[in-house]
Protein backbone atom coordinates (compact mmCIF):
# COMPACT_ATOMS: atom_id res chain seq x y z
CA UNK A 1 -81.81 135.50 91.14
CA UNK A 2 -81.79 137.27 88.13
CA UNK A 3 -82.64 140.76 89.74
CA UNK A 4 -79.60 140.35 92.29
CA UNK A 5 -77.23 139.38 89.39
CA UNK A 6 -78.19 142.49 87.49
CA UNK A 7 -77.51 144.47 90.88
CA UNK A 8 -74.13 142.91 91.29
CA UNK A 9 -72.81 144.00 88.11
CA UNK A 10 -74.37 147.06 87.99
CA UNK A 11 -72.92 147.66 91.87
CA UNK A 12 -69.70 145.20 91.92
CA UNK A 13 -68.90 145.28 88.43
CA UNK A 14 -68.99 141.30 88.03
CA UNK A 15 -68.60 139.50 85.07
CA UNK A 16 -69.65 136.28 83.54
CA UNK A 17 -72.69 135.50 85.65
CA UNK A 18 -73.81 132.38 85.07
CA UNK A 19 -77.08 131.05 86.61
CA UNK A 20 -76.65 127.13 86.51
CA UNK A 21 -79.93 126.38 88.07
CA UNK A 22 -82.66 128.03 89.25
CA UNK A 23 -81.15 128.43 92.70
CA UNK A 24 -77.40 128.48 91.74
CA UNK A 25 -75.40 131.11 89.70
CA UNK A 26 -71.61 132.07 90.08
CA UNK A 27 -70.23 135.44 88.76
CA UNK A 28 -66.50 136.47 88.17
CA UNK A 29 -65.46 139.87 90.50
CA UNK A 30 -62.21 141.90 90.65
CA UNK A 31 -60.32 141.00 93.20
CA UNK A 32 -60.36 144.29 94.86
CA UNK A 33 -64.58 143.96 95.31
CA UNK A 34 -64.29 140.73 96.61
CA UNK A 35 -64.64 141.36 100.37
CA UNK A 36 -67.02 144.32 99.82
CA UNK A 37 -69.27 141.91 97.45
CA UNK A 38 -68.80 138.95 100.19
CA UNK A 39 -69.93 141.27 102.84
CA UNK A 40 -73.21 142.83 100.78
CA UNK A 41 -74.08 139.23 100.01
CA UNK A 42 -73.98 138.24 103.59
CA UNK A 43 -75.17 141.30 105.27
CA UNK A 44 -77.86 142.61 102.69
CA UNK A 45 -78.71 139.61 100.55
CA UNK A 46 -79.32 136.65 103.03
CA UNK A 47 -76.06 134.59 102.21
CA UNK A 48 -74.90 134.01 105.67
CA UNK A 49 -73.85 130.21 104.85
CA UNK A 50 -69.97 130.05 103.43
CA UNK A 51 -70.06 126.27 101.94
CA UNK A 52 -66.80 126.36 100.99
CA UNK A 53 -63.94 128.26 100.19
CA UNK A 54 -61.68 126.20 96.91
CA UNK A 55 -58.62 127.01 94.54
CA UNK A 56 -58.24 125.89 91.24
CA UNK A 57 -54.69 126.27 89.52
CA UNK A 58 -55.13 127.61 86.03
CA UNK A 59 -51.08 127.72 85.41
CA UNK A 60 -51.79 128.61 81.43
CA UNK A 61 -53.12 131.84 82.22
CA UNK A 62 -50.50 131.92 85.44
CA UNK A 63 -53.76 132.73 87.89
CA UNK A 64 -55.58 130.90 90.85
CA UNK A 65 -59.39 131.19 90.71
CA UNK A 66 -60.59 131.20 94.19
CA UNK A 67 -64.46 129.98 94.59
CA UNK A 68 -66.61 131.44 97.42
CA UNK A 69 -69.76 129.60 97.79
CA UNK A 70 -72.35 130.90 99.52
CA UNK A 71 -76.07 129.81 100.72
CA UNK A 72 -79.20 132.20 101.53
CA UNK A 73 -81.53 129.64 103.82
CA UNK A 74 -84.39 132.15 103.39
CA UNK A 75 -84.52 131.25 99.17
CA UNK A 76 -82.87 128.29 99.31
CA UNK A 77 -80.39 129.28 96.57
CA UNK A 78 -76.53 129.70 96.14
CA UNK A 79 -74.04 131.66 94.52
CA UNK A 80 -70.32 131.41 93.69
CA UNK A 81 -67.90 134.18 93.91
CA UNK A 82 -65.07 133.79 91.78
CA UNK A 83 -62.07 136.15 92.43
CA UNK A 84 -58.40 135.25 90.17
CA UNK A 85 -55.11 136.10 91.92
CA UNK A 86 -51.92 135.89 90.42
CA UNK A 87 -49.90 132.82 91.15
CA UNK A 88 -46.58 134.46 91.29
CA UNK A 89 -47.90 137.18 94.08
CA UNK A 90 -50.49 134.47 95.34
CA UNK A 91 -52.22 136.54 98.31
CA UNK A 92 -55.95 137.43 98.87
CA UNK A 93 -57.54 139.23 102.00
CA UNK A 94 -58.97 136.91 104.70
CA UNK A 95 -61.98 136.17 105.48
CA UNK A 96 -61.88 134.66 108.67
CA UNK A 97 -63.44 137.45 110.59
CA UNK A 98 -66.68 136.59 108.71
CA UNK A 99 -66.98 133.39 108.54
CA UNK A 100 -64.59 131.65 111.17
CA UNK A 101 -64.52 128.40 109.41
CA UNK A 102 -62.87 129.95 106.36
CA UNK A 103 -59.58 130.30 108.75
CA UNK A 104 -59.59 126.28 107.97
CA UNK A 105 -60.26 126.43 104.21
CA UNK A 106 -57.42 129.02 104.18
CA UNK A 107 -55.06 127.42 105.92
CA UNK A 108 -55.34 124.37 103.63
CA UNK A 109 -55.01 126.93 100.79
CA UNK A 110 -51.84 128.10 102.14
CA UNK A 111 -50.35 124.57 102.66
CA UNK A 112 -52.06 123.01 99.01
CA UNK A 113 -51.44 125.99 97.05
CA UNK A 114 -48.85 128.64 98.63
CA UNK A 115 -51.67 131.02 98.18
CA UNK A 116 -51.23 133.52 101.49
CA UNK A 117 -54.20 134.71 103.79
CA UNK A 118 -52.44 137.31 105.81
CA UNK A 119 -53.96 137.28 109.16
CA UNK A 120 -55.55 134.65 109.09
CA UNK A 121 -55.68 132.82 112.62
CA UNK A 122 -52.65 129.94 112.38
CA UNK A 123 -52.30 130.31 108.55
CA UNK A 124 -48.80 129.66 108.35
CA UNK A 125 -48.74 126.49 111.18
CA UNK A 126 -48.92 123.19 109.37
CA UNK A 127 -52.62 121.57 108.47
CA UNK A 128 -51.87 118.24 107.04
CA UNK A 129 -48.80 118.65 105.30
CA UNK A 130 -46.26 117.83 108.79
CA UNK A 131 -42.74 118.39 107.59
CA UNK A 132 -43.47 119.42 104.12
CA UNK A 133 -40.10 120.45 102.18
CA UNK A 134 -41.00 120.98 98.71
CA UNK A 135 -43.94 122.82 96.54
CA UNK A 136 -47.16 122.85 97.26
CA UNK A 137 -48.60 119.82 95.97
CA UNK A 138 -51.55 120.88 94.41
CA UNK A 139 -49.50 123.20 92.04
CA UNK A 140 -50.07 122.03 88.53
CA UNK A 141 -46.29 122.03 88.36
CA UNK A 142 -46.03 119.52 91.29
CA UNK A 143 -44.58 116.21 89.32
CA UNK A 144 -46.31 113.27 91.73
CA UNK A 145 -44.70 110.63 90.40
CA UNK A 146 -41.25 111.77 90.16
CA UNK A 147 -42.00 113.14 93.88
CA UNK A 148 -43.01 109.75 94.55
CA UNK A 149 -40.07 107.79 92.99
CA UNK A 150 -37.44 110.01 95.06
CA UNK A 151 -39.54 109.30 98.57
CA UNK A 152 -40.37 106.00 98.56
CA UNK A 153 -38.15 102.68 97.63
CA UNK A 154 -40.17 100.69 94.80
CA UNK A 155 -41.40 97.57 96.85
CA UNK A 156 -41.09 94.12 94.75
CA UNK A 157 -44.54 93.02 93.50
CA UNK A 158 -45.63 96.42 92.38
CA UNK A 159 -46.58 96.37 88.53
CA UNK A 160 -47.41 99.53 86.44
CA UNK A 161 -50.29 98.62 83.61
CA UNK A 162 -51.12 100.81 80.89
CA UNK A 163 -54.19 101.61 81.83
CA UNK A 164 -56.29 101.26 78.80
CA UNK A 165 -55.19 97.78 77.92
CA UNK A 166 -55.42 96.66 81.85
CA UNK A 167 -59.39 97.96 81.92
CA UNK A 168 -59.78 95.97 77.91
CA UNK A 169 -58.58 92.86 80.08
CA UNK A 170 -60.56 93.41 83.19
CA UNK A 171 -63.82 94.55 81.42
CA UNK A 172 -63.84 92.73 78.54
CA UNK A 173 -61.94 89.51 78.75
CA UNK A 174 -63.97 87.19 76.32
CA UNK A 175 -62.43 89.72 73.73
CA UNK A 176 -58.63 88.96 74.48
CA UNK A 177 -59.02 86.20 73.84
């Protein structure tokens, strides 16, 4: 592992690798080598497994990190591909035409995020989100609750705890009392 890391920053000009096991490491690449390093992973490194494809909202630095995990069967190992996109211009290549089930992850990318695939096969239909009319909800600016007070009429028996003192009560209760 340590051999193709040294390759891939030498080649792909990664950064940050990061070997968290002996059979997992995850490095940081431009987003302009992304598909290039996806494809010489797959094609000339044995890493013809995509896990997953996942987005993570990092709204203080105003970026998405996308994660690309893939698995080589031959050494048993992984490695994540971490590419950051802007979230204001949130588009990446697609990489459906490698690995058809990432036309799924990137759909729910589209709908979860707003983060655009162009190309992609039915990207911009619906996934689970039918009828969806405001942000995408797994934007860190996304306010659940006040999304959730103007949809849905509060129902009588509902009580809001603060959590801390509800879980003192429910785990402890020979202290309360």
């Amino acid at each position: 592992m340590e051999q193709l890391l040294n390759e891939l920053q030498t080649r792909f000009g990664v950064s940050e690798p990061r070997r968290k096991r002996n059979n997992l490491a995850f490095v940081r690449c431009d987003r302009t080598w992304a598909v290039d390093l996806l494809i010489h992973l797959r094609d000339r490194e044995g890493y013809t497994h995509l896990v997953f494809l996942t987005a993570v909202d990092i709204i203080e630095q105003g970026v998405f990190r996308l994660t690309y995990l893939l698995h080589n069967y031959e050494t048993r190992s992984d490695i994540g591909v971490e590419v950051e996109i802007e979230r204001d211009s949130a588009v990446m290549e697609s990489i459906h035409q490698m690995w058809a089930q990432a036309g799924t992850y990137q759909r729910e990318l589209k709908e979860m995020f707003g983060i655009d695939f162009p190309g992609s096969p039915r990207v911009d239909e619906p996934f689970v989100l039918e009828s969806w009319d405001d942000i995408p909800p797994m934007r860190r600016e996304f306010d659940t609750k006040a999304y959730s007070e103007a949809r849905y009429v509060p129902r009588e028996g509902r009580v809001t705890h603060d959590t801390t003192e509800h879980m003192s009560v429910k785990l402890y209760p020979e202290e309360d009392a």
